[in-house]
PDB file of N, CA and C in Angstrom:
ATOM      1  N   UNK A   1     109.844 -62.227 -32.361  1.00  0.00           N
ATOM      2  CA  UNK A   1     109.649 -62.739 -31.015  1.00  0.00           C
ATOM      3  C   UNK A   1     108.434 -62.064 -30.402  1.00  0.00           C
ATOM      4  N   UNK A   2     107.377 -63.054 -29.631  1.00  0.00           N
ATOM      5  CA  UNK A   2     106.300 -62.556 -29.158  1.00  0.00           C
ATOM      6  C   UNK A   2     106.390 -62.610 -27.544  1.00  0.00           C
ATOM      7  N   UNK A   3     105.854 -60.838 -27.284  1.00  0.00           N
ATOM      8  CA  UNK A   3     105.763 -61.529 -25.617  1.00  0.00           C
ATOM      9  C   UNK A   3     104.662 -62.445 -24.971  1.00  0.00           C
ATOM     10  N   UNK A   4     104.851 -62.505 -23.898  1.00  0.00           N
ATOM     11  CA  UNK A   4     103.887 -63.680 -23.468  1.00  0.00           C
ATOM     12  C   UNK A   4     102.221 -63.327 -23.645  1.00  0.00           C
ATOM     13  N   UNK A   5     102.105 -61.637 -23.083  1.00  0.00           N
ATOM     14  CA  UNK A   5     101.124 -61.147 -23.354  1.00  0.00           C
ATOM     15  C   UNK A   5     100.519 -60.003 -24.014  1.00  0.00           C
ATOM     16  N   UNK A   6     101.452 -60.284 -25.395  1.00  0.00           N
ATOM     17  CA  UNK A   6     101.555 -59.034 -26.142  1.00  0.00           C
ATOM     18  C   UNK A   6     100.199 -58.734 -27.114  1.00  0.00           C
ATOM     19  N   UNK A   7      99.656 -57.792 -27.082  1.00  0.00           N
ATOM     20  CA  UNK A   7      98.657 -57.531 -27.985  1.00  0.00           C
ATOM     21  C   UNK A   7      99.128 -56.863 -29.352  1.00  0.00           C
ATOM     22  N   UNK A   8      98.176 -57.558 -29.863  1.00  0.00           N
ATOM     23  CA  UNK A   8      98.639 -56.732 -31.674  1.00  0.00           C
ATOM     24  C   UNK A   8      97.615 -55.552 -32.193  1.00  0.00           C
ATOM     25  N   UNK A   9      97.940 -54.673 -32.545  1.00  0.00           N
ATOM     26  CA  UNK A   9      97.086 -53.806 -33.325  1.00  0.00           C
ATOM     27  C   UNK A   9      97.362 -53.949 -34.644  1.00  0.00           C
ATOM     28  N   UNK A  10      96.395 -53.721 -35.108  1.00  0.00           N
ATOM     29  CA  UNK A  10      95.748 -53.808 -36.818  1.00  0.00           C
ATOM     30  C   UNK A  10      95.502 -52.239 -36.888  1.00  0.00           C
ATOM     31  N   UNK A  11      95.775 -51.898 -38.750  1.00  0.00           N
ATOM     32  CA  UNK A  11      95.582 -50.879 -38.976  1.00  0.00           C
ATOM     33  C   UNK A  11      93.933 -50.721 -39.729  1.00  0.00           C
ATOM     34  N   UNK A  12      92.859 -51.705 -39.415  1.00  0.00           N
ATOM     35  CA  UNK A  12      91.957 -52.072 -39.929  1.00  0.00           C
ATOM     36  C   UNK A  12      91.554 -53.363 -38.848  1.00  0.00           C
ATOM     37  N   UNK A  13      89.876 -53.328 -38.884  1.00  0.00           N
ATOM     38  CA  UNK A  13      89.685 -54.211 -38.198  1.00  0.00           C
ATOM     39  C   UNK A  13      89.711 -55.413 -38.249  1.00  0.00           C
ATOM     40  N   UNK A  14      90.024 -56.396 -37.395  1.00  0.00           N
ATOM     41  CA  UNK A  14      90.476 -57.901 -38.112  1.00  0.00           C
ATOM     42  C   UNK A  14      90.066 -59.120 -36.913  1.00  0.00           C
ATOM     43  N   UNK A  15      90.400 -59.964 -37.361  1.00  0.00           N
ATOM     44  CA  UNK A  15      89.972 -61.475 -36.461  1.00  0.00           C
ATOM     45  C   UNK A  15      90.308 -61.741 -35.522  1.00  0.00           C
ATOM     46  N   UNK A  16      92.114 -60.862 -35.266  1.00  0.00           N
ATOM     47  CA  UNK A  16      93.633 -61.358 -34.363  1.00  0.00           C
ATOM     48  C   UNK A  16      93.023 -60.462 -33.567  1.00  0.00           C
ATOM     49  N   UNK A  17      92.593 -59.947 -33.108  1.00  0.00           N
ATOM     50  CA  UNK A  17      92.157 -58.710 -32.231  1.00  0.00           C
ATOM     51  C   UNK A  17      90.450 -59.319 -31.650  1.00  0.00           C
ATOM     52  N   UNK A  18      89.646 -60.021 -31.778  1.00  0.00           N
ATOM     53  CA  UNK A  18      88.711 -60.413 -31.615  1.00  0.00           C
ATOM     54  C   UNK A  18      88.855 -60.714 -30.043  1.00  0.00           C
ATOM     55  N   UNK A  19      89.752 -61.546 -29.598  1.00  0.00           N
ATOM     56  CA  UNK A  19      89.459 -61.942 -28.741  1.00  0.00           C
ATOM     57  C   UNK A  19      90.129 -61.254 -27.153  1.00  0.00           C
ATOM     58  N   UNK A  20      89.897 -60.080 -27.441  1.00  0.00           N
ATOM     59  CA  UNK A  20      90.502 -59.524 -25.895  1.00  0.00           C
ATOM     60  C   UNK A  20      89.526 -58.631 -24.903  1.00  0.00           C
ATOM     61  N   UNK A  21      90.502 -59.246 -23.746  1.00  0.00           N
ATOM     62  CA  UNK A  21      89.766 -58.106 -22.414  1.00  0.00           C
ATOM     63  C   UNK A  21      90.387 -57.318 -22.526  1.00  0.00           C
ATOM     64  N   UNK A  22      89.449 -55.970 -21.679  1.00  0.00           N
ATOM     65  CA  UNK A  22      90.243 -54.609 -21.020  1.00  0.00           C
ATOM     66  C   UNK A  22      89.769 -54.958 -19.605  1.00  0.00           C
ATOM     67  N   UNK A  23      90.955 -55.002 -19.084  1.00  0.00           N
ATOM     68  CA  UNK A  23      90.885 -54.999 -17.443  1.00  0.00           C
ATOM     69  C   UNK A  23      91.115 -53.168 -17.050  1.00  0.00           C
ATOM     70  N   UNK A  24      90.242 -52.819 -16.339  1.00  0.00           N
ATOM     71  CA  UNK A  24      90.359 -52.010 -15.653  1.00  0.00           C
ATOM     72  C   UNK A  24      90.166 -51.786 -13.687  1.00  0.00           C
ATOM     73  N   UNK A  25      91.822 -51.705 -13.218  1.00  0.00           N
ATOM     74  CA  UNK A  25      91.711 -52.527 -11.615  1.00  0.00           C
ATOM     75  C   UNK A  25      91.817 -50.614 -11.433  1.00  0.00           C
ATOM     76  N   UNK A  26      90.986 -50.372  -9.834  1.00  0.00           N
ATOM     77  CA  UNK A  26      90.718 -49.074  -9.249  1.00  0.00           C
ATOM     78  C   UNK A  26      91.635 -49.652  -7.944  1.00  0.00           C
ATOM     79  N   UNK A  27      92.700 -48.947  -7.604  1.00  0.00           N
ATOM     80  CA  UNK A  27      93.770 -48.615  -7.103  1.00  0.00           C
ATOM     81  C   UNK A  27      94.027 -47.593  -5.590  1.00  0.00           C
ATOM     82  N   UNK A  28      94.626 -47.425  -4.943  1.00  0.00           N
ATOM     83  CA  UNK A  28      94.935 -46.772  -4.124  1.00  0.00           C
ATOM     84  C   UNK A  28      95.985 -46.041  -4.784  1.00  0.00           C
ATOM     85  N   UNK A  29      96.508 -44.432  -4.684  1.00  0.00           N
ATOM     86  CA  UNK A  29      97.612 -44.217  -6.016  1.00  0.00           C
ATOM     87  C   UNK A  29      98.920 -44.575  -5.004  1.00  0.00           C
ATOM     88  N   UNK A  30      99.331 -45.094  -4.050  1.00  0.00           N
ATOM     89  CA  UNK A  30     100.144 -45.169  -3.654  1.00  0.00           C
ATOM     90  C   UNK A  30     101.116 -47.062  -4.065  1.00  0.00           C
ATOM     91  N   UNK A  31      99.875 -47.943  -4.953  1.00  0.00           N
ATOM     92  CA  UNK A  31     100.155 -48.918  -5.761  1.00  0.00           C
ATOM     93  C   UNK A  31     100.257 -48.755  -7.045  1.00  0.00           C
ATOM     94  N   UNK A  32     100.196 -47.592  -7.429  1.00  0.00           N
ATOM     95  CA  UNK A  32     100.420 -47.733  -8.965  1.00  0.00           C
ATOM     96  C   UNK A  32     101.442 -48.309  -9.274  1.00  0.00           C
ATOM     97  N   UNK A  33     102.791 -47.688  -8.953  1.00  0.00           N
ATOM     98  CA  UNK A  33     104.392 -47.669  -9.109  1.00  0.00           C
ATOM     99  C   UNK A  33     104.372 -49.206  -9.597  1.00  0.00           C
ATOM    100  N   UNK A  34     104.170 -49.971  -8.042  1.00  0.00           N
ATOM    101  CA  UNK A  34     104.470 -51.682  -7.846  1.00  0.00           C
ATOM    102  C   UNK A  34     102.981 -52.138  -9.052  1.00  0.00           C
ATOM    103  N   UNK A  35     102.290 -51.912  -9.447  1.00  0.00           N
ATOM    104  CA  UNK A  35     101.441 -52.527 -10.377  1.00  0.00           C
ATOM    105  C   UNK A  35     101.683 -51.875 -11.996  1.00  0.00           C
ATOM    106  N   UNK A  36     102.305 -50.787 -12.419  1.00  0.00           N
ATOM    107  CA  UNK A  36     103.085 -50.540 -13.000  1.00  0.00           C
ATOM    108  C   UNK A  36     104.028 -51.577 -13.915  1.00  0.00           C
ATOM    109  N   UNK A  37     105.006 -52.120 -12.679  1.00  0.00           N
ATOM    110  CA  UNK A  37     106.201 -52.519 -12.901  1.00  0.00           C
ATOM    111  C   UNK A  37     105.518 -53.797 -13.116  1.00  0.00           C
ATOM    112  N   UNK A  38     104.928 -54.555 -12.402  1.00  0.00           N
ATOM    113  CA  UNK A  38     104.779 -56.169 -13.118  1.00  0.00           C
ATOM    114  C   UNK A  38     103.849 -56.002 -14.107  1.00  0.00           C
ATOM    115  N   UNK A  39     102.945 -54.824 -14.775  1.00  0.00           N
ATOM    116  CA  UNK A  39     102.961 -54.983 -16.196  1.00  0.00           C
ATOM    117  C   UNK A  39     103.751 -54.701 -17.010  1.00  0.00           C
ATOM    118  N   UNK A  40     104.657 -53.926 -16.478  1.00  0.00           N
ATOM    119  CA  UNK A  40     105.750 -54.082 -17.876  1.00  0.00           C
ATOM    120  C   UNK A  40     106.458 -55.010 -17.889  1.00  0.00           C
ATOM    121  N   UNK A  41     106.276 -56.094 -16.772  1.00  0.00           N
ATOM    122  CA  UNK A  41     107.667 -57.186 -16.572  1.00  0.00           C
ATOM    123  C   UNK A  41     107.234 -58.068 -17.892  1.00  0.00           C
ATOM    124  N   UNK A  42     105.827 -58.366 -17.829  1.00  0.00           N
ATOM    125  CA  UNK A  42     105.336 -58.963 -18.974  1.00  0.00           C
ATOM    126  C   UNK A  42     104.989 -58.712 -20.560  1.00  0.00           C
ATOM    127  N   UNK A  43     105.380 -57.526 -20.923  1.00  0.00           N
ATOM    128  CA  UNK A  43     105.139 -56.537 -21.515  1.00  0.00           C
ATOM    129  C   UNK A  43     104.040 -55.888 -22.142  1.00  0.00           C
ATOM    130  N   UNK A  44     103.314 -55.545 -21.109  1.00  0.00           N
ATOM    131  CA  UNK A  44     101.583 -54.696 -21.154  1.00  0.00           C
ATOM    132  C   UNK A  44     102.593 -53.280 -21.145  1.00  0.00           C
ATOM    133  N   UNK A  45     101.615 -52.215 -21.485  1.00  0.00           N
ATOM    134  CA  UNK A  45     101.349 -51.175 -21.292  1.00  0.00           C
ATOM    135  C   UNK A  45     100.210 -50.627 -20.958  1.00  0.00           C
ATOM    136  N   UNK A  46      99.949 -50.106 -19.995  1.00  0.00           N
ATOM    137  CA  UNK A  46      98.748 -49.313 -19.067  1.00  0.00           C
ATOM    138  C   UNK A  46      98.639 -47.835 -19.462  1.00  0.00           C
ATOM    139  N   UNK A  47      97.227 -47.952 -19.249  1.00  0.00           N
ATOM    140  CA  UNK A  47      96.831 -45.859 -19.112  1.00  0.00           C
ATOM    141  C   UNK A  47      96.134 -45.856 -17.807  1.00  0.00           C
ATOM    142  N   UNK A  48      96.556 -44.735 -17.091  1.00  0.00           N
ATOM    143  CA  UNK A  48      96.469 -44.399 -15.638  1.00  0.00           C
ATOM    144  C   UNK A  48      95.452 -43.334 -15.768  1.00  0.00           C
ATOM    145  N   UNK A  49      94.280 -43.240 -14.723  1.00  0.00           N
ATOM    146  CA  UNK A  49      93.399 -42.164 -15.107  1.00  0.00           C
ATOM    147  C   UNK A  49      93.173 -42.051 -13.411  1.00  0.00           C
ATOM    148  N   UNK A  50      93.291 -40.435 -12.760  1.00  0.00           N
ATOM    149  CA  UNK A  50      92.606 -40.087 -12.043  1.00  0.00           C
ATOM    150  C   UNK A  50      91.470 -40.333 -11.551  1.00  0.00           C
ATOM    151  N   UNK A  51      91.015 -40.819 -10.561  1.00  0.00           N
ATOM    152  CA  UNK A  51      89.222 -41.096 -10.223  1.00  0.00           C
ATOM    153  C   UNK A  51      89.196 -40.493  -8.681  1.00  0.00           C
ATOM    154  N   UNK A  52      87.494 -40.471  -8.410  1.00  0.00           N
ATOM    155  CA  UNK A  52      87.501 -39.999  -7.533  1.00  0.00           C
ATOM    156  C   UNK A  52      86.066 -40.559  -6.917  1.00  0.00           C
ATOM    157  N   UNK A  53      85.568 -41.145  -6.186  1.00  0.00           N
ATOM    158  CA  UNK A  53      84.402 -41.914  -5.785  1.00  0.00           C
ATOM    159  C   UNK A  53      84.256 -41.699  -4.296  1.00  0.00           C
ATOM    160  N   UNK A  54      82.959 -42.342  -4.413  1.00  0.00           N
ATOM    161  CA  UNK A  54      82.086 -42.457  -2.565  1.00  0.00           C
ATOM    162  C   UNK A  54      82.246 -43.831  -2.792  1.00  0.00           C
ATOM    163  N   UNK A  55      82.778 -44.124  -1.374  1.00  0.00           N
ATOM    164  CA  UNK A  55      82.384 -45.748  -1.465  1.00  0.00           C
ATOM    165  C   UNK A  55      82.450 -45.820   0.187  1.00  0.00           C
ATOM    166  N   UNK A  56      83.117 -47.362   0.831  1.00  0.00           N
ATOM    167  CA  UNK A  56      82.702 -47.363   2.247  1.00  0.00           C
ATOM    168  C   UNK A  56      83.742 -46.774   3.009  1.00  0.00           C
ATOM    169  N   UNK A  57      85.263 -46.842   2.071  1.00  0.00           N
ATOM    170  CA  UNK A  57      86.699 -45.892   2.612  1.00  0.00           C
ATOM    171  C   UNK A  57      86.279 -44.796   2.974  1.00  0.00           C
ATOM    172  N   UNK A  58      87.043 -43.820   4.036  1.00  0.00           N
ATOM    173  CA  UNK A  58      86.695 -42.628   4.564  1.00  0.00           C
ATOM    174  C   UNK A  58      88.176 -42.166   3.898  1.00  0.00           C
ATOM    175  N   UNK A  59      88.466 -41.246   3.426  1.00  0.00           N
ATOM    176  CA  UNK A  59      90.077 -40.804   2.882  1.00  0.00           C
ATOM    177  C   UNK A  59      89.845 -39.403   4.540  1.00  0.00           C
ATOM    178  N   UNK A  60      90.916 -39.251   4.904  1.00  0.00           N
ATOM    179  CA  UNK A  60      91.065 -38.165   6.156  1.00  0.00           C
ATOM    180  C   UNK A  60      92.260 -37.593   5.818  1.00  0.00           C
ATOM    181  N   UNK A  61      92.312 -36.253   5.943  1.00  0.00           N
ATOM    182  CA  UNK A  61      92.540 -35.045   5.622  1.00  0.00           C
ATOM    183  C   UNK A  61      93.243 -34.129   7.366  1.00  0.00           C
ATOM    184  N   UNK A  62      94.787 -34.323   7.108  1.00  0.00           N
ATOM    185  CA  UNK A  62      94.320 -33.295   8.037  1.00  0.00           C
ATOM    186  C   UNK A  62      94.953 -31.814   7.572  1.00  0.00           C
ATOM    187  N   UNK A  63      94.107 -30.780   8.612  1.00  0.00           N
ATOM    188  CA  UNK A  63      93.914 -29.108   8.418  1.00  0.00           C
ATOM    189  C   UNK A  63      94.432 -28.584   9.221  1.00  0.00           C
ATOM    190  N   UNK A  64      94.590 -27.015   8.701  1.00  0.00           N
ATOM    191  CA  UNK A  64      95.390 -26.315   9.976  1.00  0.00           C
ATOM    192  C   UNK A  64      97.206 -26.092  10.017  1.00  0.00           C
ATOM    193  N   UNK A  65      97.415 -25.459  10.690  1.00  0.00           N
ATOM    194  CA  UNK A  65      98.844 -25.462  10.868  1.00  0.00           C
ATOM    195  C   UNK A  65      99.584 -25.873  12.404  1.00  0.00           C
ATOM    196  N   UNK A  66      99.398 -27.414  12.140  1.00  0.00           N
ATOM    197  CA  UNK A  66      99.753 -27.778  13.537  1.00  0.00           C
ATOM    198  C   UNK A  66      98.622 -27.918  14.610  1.00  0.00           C
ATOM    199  N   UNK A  67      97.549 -27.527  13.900  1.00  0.00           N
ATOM    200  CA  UNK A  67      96.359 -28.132  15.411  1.00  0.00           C
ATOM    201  C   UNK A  67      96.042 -29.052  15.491  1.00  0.00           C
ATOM    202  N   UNK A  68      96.841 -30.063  14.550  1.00  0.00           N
ATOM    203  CA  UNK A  68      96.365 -31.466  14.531  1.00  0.00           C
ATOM    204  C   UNK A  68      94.996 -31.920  14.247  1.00  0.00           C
ATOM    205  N   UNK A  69      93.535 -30.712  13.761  1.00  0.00           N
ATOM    206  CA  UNK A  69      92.690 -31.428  12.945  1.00  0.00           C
ATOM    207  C   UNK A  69      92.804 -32.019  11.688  1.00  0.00           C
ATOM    208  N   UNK A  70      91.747 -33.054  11.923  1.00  0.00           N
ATOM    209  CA  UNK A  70      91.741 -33.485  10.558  1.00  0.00           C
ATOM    210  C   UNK A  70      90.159 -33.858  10.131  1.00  0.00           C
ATOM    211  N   UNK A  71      89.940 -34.029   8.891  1.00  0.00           N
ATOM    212  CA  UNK A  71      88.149 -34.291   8.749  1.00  0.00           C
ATOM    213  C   UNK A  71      88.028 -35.250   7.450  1.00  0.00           C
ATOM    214  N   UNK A  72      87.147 -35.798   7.336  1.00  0.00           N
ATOM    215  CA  UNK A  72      86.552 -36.656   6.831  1.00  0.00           C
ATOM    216  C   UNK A  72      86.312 -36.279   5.002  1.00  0.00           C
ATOM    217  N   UNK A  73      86.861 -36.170   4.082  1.00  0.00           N
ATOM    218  CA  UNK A  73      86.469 -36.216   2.654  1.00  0.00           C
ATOM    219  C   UNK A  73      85.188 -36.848   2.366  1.00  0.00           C
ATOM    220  N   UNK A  74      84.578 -35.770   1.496  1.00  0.00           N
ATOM    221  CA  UNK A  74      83.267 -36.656   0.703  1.00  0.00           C
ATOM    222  C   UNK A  74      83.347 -37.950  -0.299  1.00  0.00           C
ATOM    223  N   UNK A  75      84.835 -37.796  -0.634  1.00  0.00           N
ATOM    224  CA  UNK A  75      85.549 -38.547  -1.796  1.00  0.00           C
ATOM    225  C   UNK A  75      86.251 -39.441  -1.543  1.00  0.00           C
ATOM    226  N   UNK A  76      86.755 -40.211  -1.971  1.00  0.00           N
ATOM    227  CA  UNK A  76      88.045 -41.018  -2.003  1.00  0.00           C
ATOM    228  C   UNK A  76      88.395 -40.637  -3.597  1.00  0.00           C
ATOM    229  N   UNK A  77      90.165 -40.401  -3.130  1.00  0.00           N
ATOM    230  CA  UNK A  77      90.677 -39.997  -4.203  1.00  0.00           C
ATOM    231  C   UNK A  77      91.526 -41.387  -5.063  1.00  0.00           C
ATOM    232  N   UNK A  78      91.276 -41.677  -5.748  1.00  0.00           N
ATOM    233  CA  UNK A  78      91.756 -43.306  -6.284  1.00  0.00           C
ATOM    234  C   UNK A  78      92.266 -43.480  -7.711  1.00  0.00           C
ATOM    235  N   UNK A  79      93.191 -44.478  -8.414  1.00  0.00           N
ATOM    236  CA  UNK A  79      93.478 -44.489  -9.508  1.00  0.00           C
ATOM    237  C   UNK A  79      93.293 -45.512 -10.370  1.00  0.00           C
ATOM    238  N   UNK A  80      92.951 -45.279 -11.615  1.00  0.00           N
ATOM    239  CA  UNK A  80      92.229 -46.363 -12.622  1.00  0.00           C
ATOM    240  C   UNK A  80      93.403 -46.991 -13.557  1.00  0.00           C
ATOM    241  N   UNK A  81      94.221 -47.961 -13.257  1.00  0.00           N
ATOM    242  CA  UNK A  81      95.081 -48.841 -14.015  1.00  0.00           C
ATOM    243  C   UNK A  81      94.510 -49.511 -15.160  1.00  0.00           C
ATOM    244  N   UNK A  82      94.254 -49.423 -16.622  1.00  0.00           N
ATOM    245  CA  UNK A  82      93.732 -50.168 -17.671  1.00  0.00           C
ATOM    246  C   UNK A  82      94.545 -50.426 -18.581  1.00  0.00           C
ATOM    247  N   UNK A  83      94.497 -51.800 -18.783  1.00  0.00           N
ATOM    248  CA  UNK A  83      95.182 -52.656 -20.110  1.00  0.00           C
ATOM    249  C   UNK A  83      94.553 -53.469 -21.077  1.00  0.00           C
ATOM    250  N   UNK A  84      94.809 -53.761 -22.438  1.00  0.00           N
ATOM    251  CA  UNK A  84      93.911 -54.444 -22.564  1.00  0.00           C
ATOM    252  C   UNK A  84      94.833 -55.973 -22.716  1.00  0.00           C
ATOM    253  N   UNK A  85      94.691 -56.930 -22.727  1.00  0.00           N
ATOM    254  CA  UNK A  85      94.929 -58.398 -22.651  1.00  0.00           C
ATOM    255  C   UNK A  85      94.387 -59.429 -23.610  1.00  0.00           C
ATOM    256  N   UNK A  86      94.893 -60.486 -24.140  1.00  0.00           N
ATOM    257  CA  UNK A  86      93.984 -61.302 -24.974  1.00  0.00           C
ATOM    258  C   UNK A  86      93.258 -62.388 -23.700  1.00  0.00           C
ATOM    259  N   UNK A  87      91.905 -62.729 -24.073  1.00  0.00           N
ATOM    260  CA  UNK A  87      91.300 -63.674 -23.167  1.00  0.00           C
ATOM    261  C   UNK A  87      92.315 -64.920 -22.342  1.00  0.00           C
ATOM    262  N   UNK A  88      92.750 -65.208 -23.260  1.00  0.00           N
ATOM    263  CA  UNK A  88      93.396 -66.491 -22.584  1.00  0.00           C
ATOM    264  C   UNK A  88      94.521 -65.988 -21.157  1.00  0.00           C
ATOM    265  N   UNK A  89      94.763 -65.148 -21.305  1.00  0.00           N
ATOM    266  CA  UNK A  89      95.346 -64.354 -20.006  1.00  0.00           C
ATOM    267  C   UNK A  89      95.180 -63.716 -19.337  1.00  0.00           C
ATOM    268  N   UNK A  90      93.701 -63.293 -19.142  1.00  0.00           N
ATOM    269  CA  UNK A  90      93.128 -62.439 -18.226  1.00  0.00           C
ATOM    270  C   UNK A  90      93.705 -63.138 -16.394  1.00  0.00           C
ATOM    271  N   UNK A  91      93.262 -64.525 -16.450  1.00  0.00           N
ATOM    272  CA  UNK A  91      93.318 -65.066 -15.162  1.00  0.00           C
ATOM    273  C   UNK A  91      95.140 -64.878 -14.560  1.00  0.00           C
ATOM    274  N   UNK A  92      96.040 -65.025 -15.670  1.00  0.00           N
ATOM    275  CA  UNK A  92      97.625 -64.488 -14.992  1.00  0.00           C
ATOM    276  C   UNK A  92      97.734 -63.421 -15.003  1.00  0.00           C
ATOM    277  N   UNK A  93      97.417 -62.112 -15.914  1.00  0.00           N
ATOM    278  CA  UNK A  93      97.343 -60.989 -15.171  1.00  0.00           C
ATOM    279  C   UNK A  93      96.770 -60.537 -13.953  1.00  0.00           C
ATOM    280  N   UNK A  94      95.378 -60.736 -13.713  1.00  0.00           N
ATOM    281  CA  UNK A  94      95.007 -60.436 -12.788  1.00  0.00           C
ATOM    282  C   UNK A  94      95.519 -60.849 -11.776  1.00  0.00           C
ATOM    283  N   UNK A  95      96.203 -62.204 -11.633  1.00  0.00           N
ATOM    284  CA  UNK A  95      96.949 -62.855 -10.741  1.00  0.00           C
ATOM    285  C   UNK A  95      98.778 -62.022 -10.479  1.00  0.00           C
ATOM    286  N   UNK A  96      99.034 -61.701 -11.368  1.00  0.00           N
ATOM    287  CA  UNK A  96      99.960 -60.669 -11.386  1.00  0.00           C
ATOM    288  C   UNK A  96      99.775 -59.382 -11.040  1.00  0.00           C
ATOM    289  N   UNK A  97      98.687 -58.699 -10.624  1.00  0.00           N
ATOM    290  CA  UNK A  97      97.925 -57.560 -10.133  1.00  0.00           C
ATOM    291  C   UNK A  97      97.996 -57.249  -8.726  1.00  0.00           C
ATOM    292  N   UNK A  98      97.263 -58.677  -8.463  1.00  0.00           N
ATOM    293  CA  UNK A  98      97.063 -58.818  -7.207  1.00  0.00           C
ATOM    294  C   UNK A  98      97.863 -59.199  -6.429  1.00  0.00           C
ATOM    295  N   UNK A  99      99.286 -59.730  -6.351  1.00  0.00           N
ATOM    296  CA  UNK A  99     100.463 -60.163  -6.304  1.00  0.00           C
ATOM    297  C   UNK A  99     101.393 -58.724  -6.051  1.00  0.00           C
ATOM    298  N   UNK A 100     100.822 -57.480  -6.755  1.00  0.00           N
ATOM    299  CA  UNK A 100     101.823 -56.327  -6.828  1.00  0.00           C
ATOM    300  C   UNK A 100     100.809 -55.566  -5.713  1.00  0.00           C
ATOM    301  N   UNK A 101      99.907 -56.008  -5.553  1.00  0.00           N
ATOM    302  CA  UNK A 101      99.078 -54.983  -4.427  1.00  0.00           C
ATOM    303  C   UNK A 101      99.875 -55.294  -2.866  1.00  0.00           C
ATOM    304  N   UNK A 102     100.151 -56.308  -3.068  1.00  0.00           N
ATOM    305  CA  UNK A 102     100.921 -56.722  -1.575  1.00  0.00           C
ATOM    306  C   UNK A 102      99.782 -56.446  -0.739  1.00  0.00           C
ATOM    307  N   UNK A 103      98.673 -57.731  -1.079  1.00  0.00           N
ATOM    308  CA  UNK A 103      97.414 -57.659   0.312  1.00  0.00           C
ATOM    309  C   UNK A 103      96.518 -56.275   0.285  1.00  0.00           C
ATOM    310  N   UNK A 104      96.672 -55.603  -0.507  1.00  0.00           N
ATOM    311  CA  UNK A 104      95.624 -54.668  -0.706  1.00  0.00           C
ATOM    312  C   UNK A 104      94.688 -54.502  -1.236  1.00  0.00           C
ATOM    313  N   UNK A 105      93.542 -54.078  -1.373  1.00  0.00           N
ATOM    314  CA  UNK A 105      92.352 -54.400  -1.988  1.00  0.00           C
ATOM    315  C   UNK A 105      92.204 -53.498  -3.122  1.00  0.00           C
ATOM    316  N   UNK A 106      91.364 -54.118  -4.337  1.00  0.00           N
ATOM    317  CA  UNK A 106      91.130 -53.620  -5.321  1.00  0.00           C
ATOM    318  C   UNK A 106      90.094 -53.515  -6.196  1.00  0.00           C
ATOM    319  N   UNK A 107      89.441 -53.269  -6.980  1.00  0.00           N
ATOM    320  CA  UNK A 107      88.237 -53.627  -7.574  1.00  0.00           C
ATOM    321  C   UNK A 107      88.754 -54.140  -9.566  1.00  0.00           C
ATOM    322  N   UNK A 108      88.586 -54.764  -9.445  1.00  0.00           N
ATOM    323  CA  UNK A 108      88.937 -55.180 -11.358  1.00  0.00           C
ATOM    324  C   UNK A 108      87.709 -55.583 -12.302  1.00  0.00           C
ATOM    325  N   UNK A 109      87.691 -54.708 -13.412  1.00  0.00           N
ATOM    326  CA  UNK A 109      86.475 -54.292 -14.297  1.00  0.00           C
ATOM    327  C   UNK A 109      86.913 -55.074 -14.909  1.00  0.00           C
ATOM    328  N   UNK A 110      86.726 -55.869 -16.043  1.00  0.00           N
ATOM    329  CA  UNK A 110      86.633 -56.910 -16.931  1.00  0.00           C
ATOM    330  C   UNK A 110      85.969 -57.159 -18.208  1.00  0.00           C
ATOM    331  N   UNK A 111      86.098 -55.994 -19.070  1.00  0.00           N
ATOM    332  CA  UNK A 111      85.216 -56.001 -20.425  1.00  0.00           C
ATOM    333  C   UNK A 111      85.688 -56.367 -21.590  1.00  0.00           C
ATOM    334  N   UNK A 112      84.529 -56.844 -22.191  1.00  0.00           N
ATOM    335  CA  UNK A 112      85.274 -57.475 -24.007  1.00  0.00           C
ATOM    336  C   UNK A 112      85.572 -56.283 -24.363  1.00  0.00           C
ATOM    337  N   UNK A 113      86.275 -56.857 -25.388  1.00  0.00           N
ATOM    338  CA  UNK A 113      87.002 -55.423 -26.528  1.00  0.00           C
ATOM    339  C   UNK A 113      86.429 -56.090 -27.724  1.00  0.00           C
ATOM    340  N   UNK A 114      85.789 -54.963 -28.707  1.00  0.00           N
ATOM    341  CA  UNK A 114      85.481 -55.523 -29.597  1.00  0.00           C
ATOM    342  C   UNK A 114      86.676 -55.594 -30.988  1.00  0.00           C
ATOM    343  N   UNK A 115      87.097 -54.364 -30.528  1.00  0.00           N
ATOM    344  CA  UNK A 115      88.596 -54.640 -31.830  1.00  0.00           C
ATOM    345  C   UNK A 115      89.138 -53.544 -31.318  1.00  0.00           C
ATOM    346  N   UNK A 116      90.492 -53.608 -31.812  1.00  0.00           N
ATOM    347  CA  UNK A 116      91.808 -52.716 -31.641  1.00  0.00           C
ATOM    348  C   UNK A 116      92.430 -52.143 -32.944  1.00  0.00           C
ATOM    349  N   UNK A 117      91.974 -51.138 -33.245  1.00  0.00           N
ATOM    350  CA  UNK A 117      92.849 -50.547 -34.730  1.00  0.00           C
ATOM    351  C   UNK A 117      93.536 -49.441 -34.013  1.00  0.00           C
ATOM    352  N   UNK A 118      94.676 -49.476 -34.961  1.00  0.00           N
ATOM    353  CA  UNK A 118      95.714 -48.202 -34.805  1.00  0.00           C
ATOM    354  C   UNK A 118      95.206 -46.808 -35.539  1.00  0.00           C
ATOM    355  N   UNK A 119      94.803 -45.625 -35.338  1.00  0.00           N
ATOM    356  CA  UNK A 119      95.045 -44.900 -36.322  1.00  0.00           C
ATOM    357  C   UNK A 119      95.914 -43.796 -36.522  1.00  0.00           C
TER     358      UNK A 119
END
């Protein structure tokens, strides 16, 4: 039995593997959990990677014990969700992505894979 969007690995490189994306969507880490769960509903598995970027978000910080400052980060602290997918399903995952963000914004990377071996 195959899942809907199950990828195969080869122990050698091969043809069945030719045709896939790696989506990589940059996250707020407080969506991982809910984007998580509807890839496994389908049965993906993800690798989660720490990031950390300038962009137009301000992340705020607050300091002190009770003085109620707070200040401005150079960074935004953010998380990198990556799977890889066969082509023909890139457009329902991502649609399943964006569905688990509940209206939140995201950025999604979109690269060929050239092959998948196990070693």
């Amino acid at each position: 039995m195959s899942l809907p969007f199950e990828v195969s690995y080869s122990e050698k490189p091969s043809k069945q593997s030719k045709g896939m994306k790696r989506l990589a969507v940059i996250v707020k880490p407080e969506k991982v959990d809910s984007m998580i769960a509807s890839l496994r509903d389908v049965g993906l598995e993800a690798t989660i990677y720490d990031v950390k970027g300038a962009g137009k978000d301000k992340q705020r910080v607050a300091s002190g014990r009770g003085t109620g400052g707070t200040f401005e980060l150079a960074y935004n602290s953010r998380k990198v969700v990556a799977t890889v997918v066969k082509s023909d399903d890139v457009d329902a995952v991502v649609e399943r992505m964006k569905n688990s963000l509940a209206g939140d914004k995201a950025v999604v990377m979109i690269s060929q894979v050239d092959d998948l071996v196990m070693i």
